[in-house]
C-alpha atoms as a PDB file:
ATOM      1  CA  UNK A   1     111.398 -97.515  23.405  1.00  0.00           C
ATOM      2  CA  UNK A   2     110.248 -93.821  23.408  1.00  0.00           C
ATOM      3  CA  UNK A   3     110.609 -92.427  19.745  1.00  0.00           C
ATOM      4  CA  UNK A   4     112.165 -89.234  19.037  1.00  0.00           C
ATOM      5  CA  UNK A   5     109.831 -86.269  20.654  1.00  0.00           C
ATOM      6  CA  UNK A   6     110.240 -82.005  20.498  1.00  0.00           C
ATOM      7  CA  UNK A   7     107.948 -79.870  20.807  1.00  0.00           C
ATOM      8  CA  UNK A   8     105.351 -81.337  19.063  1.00  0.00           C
ATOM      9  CA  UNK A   9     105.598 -79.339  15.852  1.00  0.00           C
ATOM     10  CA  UNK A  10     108.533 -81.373  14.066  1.00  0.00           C
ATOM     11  CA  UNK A  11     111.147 -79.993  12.452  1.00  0.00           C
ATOM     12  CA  UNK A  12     110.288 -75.973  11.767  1.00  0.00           C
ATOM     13  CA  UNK A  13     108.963 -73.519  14.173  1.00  0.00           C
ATOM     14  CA  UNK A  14     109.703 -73.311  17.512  1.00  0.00           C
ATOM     15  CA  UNK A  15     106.790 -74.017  19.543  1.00  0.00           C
ATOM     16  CA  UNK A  16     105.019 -71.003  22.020  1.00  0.00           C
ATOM     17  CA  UNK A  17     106.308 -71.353  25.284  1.00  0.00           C
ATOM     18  CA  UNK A  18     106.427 -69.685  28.289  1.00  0.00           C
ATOM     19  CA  UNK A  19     110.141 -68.981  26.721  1.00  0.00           C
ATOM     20  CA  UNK A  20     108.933 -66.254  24.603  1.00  0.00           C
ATOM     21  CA  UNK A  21     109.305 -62.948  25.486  1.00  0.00           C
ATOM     22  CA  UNK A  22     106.027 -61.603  24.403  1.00  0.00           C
ATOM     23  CA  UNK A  23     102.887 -62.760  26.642  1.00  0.00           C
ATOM     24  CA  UNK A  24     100.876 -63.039  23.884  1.00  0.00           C
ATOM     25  CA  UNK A  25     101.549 -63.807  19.859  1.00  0.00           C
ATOM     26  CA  UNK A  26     102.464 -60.623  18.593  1.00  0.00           C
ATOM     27  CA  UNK A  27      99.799 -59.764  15.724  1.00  0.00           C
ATOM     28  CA  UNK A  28     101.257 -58.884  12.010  1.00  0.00           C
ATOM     29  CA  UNK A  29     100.882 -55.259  12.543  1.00  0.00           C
ATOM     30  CA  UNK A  30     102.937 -55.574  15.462  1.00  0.00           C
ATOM     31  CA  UNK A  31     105.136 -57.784  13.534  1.00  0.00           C
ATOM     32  CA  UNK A  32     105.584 -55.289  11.015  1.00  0.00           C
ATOM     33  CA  UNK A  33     106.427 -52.380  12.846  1.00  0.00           C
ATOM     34  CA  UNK A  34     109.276 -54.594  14.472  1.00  0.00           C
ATOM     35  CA  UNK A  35     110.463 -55.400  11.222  1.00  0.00           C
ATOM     36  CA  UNK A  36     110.623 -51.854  10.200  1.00  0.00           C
ATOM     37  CA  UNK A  37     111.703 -50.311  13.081  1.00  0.00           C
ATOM     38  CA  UNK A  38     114.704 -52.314  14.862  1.00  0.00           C
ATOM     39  CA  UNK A  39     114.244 -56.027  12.528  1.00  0.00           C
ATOM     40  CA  UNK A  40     116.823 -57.379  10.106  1.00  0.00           C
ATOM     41  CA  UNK A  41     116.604 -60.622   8.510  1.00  0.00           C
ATOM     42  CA  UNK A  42     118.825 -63.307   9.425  1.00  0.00           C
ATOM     43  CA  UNK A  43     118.684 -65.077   5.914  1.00  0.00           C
ATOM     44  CA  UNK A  44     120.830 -68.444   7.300  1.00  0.00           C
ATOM     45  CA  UNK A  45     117.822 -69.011   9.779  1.00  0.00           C
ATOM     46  CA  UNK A  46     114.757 -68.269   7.201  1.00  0.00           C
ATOM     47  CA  UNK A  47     116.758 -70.812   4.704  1.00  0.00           C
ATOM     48  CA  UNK A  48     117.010 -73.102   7.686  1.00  0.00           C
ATOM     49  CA  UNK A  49     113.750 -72.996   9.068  1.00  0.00           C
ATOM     50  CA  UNK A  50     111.756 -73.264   4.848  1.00  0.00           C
ATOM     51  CA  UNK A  51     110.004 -76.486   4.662  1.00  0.00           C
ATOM     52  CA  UNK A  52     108.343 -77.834   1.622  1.00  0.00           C
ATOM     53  CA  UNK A  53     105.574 -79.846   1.644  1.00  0.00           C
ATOM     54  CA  UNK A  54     104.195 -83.262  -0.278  1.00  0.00           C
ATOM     55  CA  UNK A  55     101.788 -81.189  -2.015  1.00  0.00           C
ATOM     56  CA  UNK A  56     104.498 -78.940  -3.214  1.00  0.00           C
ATOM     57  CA  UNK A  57     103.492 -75.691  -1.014  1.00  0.00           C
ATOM     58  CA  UNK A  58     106.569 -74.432   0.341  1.00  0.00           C
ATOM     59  CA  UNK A  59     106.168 -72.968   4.061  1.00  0.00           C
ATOM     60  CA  UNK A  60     108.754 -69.746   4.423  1.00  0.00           C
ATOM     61  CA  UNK A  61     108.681 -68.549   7.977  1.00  0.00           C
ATOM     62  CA  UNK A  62     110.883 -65.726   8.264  1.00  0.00           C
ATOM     63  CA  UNK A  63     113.647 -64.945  11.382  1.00  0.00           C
ATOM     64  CA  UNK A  64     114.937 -61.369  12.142  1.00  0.00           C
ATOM     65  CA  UNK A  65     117.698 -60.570  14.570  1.00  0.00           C
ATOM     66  CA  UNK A  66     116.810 -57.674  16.747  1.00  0.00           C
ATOM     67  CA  UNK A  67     118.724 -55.580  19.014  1.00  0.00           C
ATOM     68  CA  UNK A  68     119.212 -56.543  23.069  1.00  0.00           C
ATOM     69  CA  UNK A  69     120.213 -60.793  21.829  1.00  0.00           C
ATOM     70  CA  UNK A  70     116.564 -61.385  21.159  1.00  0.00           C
ATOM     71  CA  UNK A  71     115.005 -63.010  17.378  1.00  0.00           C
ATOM     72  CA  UNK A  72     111.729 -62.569  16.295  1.00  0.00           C
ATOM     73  CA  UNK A  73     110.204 -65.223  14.377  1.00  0.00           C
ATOM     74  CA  UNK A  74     107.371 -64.701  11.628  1.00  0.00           C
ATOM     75  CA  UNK A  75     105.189 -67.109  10.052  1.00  0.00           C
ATOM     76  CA  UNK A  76     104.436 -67.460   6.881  1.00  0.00           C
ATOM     77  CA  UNK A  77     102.191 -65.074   5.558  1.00  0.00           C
ATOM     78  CA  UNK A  78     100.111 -67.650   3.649  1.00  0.00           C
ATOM     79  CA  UNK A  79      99.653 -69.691   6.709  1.00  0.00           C
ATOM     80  CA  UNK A  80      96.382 -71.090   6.949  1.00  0.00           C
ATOM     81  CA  UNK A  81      96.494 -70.567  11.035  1.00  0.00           C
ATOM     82  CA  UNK A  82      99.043 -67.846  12.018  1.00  0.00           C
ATOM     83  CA  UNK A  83      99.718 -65.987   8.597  1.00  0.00           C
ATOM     84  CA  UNK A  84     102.361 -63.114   9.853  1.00  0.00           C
ATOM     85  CA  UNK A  85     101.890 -63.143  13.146  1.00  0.00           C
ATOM     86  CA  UNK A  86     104.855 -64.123  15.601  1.00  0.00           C
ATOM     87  CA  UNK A  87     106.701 -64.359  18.835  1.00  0.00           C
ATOM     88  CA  UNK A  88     110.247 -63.435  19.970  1.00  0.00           C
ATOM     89  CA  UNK A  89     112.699 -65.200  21.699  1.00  0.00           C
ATOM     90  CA  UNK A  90     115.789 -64.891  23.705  1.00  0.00           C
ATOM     91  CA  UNK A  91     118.985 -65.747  22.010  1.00  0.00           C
ATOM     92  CA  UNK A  92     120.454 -68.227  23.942  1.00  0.00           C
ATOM     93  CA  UNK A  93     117.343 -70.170  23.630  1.00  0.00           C
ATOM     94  CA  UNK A  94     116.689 -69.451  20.153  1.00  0.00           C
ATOM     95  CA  UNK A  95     120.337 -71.077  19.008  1.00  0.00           C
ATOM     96  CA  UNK A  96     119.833 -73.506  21.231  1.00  0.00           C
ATOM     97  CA  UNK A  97     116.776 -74.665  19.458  1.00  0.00           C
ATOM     98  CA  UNK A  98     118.489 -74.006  16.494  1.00  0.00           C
ATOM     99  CA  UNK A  99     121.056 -76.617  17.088  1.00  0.00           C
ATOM    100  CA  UNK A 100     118.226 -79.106  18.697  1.00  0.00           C
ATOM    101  CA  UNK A 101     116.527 -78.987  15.241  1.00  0.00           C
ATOM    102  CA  UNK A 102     119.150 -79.587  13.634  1.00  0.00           C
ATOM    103  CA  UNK A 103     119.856 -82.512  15.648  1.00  0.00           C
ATOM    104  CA  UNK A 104     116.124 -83.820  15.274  1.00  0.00           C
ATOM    105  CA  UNK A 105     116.835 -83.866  10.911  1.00  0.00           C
ATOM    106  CA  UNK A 106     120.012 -85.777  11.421  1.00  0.00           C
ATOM    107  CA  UNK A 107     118.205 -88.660  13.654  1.00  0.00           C
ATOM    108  CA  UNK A 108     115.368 -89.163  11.560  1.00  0.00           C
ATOM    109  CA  UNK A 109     117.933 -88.818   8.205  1.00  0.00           C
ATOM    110  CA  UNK A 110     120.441 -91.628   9.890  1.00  0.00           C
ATOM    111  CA  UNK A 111     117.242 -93.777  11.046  1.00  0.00           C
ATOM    112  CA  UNK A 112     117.649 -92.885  15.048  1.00  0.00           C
ATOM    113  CA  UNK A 113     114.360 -92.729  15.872  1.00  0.00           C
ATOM    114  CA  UNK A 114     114.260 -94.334  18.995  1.00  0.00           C
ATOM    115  CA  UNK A 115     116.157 -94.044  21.995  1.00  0.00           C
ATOM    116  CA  UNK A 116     117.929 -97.399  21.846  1.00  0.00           C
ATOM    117  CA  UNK A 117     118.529 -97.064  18.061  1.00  0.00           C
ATOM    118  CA  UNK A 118     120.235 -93.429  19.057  1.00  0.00           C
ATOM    119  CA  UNK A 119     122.181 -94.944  21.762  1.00  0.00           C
ATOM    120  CA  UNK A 120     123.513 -97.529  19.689  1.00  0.00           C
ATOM    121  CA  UNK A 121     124.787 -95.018  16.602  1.00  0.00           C
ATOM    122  CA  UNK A 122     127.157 -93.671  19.362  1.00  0.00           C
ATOM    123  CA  UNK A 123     127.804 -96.471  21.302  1.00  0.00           C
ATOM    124  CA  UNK A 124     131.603 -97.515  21.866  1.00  0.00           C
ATOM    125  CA  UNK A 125     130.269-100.835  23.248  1.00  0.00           C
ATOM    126  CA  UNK A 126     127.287-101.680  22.483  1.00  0.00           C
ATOM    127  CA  UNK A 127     126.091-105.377  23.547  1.00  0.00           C
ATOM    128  CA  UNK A 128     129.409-105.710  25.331  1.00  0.00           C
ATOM    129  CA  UNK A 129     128.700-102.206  27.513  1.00  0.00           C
ATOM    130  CA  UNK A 130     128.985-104.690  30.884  1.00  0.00           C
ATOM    131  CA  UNK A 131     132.412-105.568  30.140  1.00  0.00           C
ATOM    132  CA  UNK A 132     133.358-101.733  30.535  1.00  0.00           C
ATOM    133  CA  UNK A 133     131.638-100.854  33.533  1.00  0.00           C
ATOM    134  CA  UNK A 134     134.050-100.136  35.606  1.00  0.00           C
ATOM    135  CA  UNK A 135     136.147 -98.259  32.915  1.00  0.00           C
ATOM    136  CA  UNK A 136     133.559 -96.527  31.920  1.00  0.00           C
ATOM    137  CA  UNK A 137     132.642 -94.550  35.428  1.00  0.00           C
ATOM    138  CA  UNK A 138     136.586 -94.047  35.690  1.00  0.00           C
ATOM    139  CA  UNK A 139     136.396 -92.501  32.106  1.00  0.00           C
ATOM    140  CA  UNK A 140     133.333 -90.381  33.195  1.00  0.00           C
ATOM    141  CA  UNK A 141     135.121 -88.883  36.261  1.00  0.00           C
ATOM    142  CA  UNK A 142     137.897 -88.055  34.197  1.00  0.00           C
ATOM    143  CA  UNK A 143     136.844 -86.525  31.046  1.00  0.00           C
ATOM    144  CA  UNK A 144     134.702 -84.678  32.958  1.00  0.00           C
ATOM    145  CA  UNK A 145     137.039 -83.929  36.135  1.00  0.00           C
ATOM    146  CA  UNK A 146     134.656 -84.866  38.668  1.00  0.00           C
ATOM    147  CA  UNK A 147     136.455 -86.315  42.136  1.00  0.00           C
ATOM    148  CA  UNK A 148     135.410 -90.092  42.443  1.00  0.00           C
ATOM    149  CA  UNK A 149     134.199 -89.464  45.390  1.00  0.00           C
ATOM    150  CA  UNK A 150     131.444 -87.331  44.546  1.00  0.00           C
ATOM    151  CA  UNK A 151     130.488 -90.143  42.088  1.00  0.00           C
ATOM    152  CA  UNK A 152     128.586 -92.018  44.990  1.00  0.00           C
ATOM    153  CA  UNK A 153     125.381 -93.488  42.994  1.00  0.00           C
ATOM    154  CA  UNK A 154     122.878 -90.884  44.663  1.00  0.00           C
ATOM    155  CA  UNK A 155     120.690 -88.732  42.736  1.00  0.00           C
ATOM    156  CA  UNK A 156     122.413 -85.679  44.479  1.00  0.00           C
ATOM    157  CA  UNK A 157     125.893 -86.859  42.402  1.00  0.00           C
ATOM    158  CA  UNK A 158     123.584 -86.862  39.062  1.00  0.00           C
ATOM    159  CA  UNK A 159     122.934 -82.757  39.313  1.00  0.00           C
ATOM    160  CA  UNK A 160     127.002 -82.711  39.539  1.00  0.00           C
ATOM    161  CA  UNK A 161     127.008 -84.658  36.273  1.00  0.00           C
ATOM    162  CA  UNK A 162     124.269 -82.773  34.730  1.00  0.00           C
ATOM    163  CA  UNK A 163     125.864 -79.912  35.433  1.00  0.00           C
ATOM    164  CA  UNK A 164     129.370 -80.571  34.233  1.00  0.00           C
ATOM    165  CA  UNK A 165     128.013 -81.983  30.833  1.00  0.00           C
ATOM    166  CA  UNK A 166     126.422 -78.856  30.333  1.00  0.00           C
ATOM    167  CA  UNK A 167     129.769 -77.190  30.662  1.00  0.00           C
ATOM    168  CA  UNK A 168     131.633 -79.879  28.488  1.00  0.00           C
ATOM    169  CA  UNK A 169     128.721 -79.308  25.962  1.00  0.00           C
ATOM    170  CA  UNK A 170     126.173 -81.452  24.647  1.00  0.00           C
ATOM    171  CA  UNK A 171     127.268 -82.635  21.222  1.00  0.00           C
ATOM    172  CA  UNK A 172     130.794 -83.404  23.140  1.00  0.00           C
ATOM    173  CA  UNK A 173     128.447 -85.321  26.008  1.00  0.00           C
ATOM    174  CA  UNK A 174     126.585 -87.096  23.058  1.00  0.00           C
ATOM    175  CA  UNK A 175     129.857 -88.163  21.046  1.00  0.00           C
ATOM    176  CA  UNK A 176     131.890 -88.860  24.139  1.00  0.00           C
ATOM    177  CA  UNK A 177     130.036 -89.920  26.818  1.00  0.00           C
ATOM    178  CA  UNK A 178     126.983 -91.516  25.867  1.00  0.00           C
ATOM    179  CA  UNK A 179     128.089 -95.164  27.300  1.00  0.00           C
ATOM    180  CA  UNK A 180     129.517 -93.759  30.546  1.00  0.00           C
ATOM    181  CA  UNK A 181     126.222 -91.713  31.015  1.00  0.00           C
ATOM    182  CA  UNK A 182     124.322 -95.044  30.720  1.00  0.00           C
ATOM    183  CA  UNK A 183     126.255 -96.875  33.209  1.00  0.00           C
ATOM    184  CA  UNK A 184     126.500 -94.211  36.017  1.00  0.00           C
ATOM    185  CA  UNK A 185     122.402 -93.260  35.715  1.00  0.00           C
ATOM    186  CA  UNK A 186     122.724 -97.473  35.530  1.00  0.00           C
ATOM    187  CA  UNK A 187     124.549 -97.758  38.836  1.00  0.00           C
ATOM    188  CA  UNK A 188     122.451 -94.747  40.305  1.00  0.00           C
ATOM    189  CA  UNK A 189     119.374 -96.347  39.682  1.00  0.00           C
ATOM    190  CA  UNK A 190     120.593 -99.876  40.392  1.00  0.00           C
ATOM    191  CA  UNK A 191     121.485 -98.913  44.080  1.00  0.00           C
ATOM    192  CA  UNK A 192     117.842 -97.263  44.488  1.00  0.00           C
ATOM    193  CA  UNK A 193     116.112-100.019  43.711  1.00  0.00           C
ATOM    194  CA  UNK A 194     118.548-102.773  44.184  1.00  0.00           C
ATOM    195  CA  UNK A 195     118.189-104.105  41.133  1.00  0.00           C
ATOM    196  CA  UNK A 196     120.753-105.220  38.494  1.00  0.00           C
ATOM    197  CA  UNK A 197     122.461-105.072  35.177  1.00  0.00           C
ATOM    198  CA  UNK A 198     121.158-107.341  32.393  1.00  0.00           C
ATOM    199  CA  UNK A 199     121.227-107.220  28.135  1.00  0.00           C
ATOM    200  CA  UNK A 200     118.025-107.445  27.123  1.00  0.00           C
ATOM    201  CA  UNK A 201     116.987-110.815  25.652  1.00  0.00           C
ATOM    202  CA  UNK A 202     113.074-110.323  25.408  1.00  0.00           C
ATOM    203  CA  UNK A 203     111.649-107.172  24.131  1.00  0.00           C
ATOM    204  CA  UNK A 204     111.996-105.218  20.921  1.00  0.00           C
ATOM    205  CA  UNK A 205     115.311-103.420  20.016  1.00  0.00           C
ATOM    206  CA  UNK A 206     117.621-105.443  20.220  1.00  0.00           C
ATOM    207  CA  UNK A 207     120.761-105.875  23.064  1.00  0.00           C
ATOM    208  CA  UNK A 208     120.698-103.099  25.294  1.00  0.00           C
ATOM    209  CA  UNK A 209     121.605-102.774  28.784  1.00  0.00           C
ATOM    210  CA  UNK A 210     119.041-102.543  31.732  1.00  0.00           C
ATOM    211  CA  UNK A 211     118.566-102.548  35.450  1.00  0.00           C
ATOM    212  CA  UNK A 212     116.270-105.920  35.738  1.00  0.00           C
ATOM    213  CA  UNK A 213     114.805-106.357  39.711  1.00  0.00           C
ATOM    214  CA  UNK A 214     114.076-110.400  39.016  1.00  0.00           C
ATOM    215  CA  UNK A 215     110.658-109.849  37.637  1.00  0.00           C
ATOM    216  CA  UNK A 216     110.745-110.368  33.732  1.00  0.00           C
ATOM    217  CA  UNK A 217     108.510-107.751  32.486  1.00  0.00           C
ATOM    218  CA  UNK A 218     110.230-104.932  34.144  1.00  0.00           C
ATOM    219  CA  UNK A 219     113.331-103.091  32.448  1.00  0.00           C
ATOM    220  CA  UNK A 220     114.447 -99.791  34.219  1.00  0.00           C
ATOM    221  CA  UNK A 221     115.360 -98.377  31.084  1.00  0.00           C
ATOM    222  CA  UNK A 222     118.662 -96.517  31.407  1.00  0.00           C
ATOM    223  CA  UNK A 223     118.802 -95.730  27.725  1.00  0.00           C
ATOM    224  CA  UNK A 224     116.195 -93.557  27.938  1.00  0.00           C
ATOM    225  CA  UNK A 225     117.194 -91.893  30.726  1.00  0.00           C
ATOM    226  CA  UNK A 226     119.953 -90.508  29.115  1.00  0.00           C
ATOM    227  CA  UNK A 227     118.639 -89.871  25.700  1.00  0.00           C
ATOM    228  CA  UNK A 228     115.321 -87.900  27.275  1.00  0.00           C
ATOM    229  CA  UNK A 229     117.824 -85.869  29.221  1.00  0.00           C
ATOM    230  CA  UNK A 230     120.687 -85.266  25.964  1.00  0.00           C
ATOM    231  CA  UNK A 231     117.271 -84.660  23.304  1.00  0.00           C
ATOM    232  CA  UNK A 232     115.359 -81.977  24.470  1.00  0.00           C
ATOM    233  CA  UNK A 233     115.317 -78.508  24.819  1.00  0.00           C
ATOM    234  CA  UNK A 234     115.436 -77.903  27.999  1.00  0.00           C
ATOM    235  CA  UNK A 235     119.215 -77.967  29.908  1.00  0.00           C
ATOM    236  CA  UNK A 236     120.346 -81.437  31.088  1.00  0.00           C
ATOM    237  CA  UNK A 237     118.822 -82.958  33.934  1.00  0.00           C
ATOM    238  CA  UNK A 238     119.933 -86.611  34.579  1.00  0.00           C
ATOM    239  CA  UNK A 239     118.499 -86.584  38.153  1.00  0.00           C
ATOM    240  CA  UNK A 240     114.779 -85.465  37.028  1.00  0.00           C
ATOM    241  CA  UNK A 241     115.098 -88.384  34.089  1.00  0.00           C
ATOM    242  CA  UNK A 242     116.196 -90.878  36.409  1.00  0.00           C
ATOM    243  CA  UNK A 243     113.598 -89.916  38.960  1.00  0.00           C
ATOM    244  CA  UNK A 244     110.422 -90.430  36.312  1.00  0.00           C
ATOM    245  CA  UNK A 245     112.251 -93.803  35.445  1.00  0.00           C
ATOM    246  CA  UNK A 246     111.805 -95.472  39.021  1.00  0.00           C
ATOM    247  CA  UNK A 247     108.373 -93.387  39.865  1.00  0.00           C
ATOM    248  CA  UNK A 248     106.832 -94.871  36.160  1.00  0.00           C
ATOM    249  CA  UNK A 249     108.258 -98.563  37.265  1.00  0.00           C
ATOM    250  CA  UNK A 250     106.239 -97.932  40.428  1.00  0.00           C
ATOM    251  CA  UNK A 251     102.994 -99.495  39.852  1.00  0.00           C
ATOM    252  CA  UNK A 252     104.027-101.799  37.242  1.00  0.00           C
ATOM    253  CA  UNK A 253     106.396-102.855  40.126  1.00  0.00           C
ATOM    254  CA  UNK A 254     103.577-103.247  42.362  1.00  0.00           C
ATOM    255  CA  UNK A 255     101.548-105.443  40.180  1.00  0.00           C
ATOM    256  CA  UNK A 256     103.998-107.883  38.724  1.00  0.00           C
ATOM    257  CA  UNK A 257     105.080-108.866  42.650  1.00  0.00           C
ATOM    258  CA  UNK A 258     101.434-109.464  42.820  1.00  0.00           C
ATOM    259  CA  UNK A 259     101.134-111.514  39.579  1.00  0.00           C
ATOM    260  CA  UNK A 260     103.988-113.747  40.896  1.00  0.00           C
ATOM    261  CA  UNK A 261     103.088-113.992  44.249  1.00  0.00           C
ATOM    262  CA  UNK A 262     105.903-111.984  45.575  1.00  0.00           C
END
């Protein structure tokens, strides 16, 4: 199981990416003519965003709000690699990472590290998800008023799903809909490789549902399809996830027919 990922900084900063709004890390005298000219310190992000260390140093990065929904975000002046320097962002994205952070504490604080262990915190089901299936795609189409008929198992039907998630939010999606999500990428998968639901017996982490294809060492891992797409940053995409699942299976798919004489 994949273990809890961002953006490769941890909890704190956001990472540089092609997000920001600057081309290139603003340097602290253009940080502090921002500051003085159009900044204002958000003080609920700076608290948010300290982090103290081990060794006792405590790491103070500093957010200001600026005019035209954009942040700017300093770091620390004693930094030993960017001291004062900084980038901005757009809002949307900033409070979106914001919220992802926030997220990203809570796992590690409640021990979700993992994508099955996070699947099973907000699992209605759990071990006994197969009993539900069915109720659990009518469920889907409901709470998220999608026609049944557009939930056909193709990848085209998971953009619709991405899509409306989106709208019904993701901490709703995450609370809510975490089982139904694994069942219909389940049944989308299951159909494109015509494969089949099984509890998994064998590997670390316990019972959790997969799409087997008769060859033992191969789990098309619906879990993490839907916690790579409900974790990151970037908006949901259920039909990209799903899509890496079966193309990473490929090979290992390939060899294992060839190990058992298939």
């Amino acid at each position: 199981m994949r273990s809890v990922s961002g953006t490769g900084r941890g909890f704190g900063s956001p990472a540089r990416t092609q997000i920001t709004l600057n081309q290139k890390r603003l340097t602290k005298k253009e940080v502090r003519q921002l500051i003085d000219t159009e900044g204002k310190l958000h003080e609920e992000y700076t608290n948010f965003f300290e982090e103290k260390y081990v060794t006792g140093f405590i790491k103070r990065d500093k957010v200001y709000e600026l005019p035209g929904d954009r942040f700017l975000y300093v770091f620390d002046e004693n930094d030993s690699s960017i001291p004062g320097k900084g980038d901005i962002y757009p809002k949307d994205y900033f409070l979106r990472f914001v919220k992802w952070n926030q997220r990203v504490r809570d796992d590690y604080k409640n021990n979700r590290g993992s994508s099955v262990d996070h699947w099973r915190y907000y699992s209605k089901y759990r071990e006994k998800i197969l009993d539900h299936v069915d109720g659990l795609m009518t469920e889907l189409s409901g709470t998220l008023n999608i026609d049944k008929s557009k939930l056909d198992r193709s990848y085209k039907s998971l953009d619709i799903v991405s899509r409306t998630c989106e709208t019904f939010g993701l901490d709703n999606t995450i609370n809510k809909l975490y089982d139904n999500l694994v069942i219909y990428v389940g049944e989308v998968i299951k159909e494109r490789v015509n494969g089949h639901w099984e509890i998994n017996k064998m590997n670390y982490g316990g019972d959790y549902p997969y799409i087997g294809v008769d060859l033992p060492e191969v789990q098309y891992m619906t879990v993490n399809v839907v916690w790579s797409a409900l974790s990151g940053l970037d908006e949901i995409n259920l039909r990209k996830e799903a899509g890496d699942e079966v193309k990473r299976l490929g090979p290992e798919i390939q060899f294992q027919k060839w190990r058992h004489g298939k």
